[in-house]
Protein backbone atom coordinates (compact mmCIF):
# COMPACT_ATOMS: atom_id res chain seq x y z
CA UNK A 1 11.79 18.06 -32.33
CA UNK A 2 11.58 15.78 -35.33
CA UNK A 3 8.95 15.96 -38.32
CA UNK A 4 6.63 13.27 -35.95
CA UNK A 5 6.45 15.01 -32.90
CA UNK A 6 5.50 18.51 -34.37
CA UNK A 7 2.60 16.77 -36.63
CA UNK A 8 1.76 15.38 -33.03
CA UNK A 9 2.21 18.56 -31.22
CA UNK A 10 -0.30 20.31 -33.68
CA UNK A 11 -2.69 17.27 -33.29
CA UNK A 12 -2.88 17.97 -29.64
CA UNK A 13 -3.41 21.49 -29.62
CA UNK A 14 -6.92 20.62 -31.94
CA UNK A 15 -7.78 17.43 -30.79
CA UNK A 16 -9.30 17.28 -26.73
CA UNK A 17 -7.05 16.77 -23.87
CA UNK A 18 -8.66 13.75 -23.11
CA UNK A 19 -7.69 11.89 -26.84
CA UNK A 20 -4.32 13.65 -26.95
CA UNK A 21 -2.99 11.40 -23.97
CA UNK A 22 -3.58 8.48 -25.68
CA UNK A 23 -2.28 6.88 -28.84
CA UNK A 24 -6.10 6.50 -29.40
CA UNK A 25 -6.10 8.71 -33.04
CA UNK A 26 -7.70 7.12 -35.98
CA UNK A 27 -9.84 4.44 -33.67
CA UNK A 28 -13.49 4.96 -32.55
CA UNK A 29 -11.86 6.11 -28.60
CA UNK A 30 -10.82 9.65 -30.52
CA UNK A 31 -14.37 10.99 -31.12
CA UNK A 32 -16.54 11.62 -28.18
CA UNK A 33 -18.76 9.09 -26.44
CA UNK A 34 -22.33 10.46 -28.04
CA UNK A 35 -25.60 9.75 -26.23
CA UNK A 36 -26.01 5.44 -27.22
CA UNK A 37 -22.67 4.82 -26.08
CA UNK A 38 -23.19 6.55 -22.60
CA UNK A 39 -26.09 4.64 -22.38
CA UNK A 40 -24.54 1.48 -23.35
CA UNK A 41 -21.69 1.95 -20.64
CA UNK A 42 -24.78 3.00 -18.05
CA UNK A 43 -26.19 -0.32 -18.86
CA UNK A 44 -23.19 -2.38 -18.66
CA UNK A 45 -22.45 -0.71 -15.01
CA UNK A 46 -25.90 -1.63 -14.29
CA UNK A 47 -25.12 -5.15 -15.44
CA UNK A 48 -22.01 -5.47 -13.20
CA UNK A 49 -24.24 -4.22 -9.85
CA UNK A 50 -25.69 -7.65 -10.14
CA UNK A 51 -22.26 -9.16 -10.05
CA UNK A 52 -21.78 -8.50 -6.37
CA UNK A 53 -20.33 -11.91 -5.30
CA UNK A 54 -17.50 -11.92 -7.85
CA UNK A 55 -16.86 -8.28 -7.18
CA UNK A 56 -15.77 -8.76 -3.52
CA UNK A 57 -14.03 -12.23 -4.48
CA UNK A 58 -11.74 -9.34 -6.29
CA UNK A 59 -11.80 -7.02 -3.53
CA UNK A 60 -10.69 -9.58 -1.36
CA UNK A 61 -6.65 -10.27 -2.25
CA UNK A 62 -5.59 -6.98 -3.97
CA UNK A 63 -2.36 -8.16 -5.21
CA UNK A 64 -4.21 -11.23 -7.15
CA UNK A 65 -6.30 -8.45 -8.29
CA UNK A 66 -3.59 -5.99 -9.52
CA UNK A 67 -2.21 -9.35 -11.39
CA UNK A 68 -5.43 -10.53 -12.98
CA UNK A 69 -6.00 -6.71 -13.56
CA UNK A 70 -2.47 -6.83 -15.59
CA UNK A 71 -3.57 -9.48 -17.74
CA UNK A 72 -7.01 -8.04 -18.45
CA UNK A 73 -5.30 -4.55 -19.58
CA UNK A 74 -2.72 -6.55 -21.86
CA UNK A 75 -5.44 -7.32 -23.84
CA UNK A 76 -4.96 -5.40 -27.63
CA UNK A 77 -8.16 -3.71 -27.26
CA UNK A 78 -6.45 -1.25 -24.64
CA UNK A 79 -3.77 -0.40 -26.69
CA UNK A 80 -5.26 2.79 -28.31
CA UNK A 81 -4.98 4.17 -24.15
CA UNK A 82 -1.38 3.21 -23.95
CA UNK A 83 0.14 6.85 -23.17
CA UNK A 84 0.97 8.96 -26.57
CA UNK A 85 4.61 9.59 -27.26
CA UNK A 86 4.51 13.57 -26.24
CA UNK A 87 3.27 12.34 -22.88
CA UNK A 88 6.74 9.93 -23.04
CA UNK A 89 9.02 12.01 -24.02
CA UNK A 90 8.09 14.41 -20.94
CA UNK A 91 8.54 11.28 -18.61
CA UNK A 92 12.22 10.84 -20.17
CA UNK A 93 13.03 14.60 -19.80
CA UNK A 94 11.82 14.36 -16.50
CA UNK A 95 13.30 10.78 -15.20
CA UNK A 96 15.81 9.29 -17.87
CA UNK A 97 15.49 6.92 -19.79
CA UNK A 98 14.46 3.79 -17.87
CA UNK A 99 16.99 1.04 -17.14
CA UNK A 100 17.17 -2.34 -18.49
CA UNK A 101 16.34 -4.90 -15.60
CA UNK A 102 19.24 -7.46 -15.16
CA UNK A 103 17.12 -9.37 -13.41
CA UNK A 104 13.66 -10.29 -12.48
CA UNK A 105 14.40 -9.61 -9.00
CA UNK A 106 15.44 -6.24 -10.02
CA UNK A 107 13.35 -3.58 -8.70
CA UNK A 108 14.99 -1.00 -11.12
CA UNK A 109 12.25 -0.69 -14.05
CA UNK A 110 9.55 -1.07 -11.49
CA UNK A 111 10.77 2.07 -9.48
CA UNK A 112 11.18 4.11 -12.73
CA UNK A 113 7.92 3.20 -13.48
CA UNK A 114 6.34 4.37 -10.78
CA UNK A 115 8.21 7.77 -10.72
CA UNK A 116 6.59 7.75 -13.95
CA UNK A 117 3.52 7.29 -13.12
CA UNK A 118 3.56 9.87 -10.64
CA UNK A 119 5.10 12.39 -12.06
CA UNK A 120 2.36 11.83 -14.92
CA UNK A 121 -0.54 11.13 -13.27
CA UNK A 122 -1.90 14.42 -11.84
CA UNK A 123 -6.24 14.15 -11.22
CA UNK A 124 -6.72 15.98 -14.69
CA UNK A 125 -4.85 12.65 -16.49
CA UNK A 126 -6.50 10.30 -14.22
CA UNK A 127 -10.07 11.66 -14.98
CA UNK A 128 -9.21 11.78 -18.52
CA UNK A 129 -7.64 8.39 -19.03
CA UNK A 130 -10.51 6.70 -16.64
CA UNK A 131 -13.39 8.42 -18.79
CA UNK A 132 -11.30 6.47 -21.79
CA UNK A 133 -11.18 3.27 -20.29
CA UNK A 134 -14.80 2.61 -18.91
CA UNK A 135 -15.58 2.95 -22.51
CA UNK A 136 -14.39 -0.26 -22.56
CA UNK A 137 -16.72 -1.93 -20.04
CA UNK A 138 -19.59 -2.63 -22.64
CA UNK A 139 -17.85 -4.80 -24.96
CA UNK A 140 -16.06 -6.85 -21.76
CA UNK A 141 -19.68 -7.08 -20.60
CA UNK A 142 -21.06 -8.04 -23.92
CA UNK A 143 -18.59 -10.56 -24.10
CA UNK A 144 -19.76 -11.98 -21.13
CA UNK A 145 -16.75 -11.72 -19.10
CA UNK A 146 -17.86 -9.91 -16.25
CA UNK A 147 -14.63 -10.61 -13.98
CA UNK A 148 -12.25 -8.76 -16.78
CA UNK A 149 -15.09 -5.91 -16.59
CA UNK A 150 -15.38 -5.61 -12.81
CA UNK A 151 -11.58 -5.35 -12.67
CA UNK A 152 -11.26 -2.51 -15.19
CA UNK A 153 -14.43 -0.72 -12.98
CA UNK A 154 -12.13 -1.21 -10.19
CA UNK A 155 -9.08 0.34 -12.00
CA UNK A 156 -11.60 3.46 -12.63
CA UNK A 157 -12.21 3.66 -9.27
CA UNK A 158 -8.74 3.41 -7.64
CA UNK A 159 -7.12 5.63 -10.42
CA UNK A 160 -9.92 8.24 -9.90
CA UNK A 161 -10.40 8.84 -6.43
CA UNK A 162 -6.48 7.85 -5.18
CA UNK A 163 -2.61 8.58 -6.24
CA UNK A 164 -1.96 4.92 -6.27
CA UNK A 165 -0.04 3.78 -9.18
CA UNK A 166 -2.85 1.29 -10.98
CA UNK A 167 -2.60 -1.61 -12.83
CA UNK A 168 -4.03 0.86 -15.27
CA UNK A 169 -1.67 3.99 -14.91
CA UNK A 170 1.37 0.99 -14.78
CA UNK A 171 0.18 -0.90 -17.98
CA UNK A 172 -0.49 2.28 -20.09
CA UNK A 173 2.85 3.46 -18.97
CA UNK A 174 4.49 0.51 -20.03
CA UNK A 175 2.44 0.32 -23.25
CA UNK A 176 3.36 3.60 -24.18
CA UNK A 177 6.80 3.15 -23.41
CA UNK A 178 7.03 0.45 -25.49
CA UNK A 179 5.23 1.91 -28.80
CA UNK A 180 7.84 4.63 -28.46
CA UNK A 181 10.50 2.95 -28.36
CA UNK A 182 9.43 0.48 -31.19
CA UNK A 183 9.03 4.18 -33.28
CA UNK A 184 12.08 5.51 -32.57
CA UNK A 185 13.81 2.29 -33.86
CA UNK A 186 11.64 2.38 -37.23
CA UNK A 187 12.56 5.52 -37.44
């Protein structure tokens, strides 16, 4: 274990479980929502209730759903809930490090992937990675793009009360895959 991971080992044992998934340390996602922020995310839900129409449009063709929700979770602002590198490093202990896709018909990286995810994803990281990400909600609802919002609600939902990989679970995977690896090559 290198001088990194035990200064990151000691930030998750003080740190809660819920900001020592993510590489969310040093951004406003590593303190606790207080009291104006829940209230700002209960507004913003109540916000999206109105929304119904465009809601069901989403519900309607899941896989154009998982795809627009791929974009929206691309965007940089959910970087700090890409997966931290302790969380990582168990997936490669557990599965290998994953292969290099020859080809875009190549289902290799996309079944590692999911064996990530679920090997991962137990209901203690889903509930902790979801209460992360509908922090998020207010500022795609501020922004006025209610579509980007209701997807990431959706994502909540799924990722809470299923063991479906999400476009969340994938994209945080992937994101934290790919900060690691970017590390390990500075390093």
């Amino acid at each position: 274990m290198g001088k990194a991971s035990r200064t990151k080992q000691a930030r998750r044992e003080t740190t809660e479980y819920v900001t020592s998934l993510t590489a969310c340390e040093g951004t406003w996602l590593e303190r606790l929502p207080d009291r104006d922020e829940q209230q700002r995310v209960a507004e913003a839900r109540r916000e999206l209730a109105k929304h119904r129409p465009i809601a069901l449009e989403l519900s309607a063709d899941q896989e154009a759903t998982n795809r627009f929700s791929l974009e929206v979770l691309r965007d940089q602002r959910f970087t700090p809930l890409h997966f931290e590198d302790w969380v990582i490093e168990q997936v490669i202990a557990a599965q290998g490090e994953p292969p290099v896709a020859e080809s875009e018909d190549d289902p290799a990286f996309s079944d590692y992937l999911r064996a990530a995810v679920q090997s991962t994803a137990n209901s203690r990281v889903r509930r902790a990675l979801t209460s992360q990400a509908v922090r998020l909600v207010p500022g795609l609802v501020a922004e006025g793009n209610v579509r980007a919002a209701l997807a990431l609600e959706y994502n909540v939902y799924i990722t809470l009360m299923s063991d479906a990989v999400t476009p969340l679970l994938a994209q945080m995977m992937v994101g934290g895959l790919a900060r690691y690896y970017d590390n390990a090559e500075e390093e």
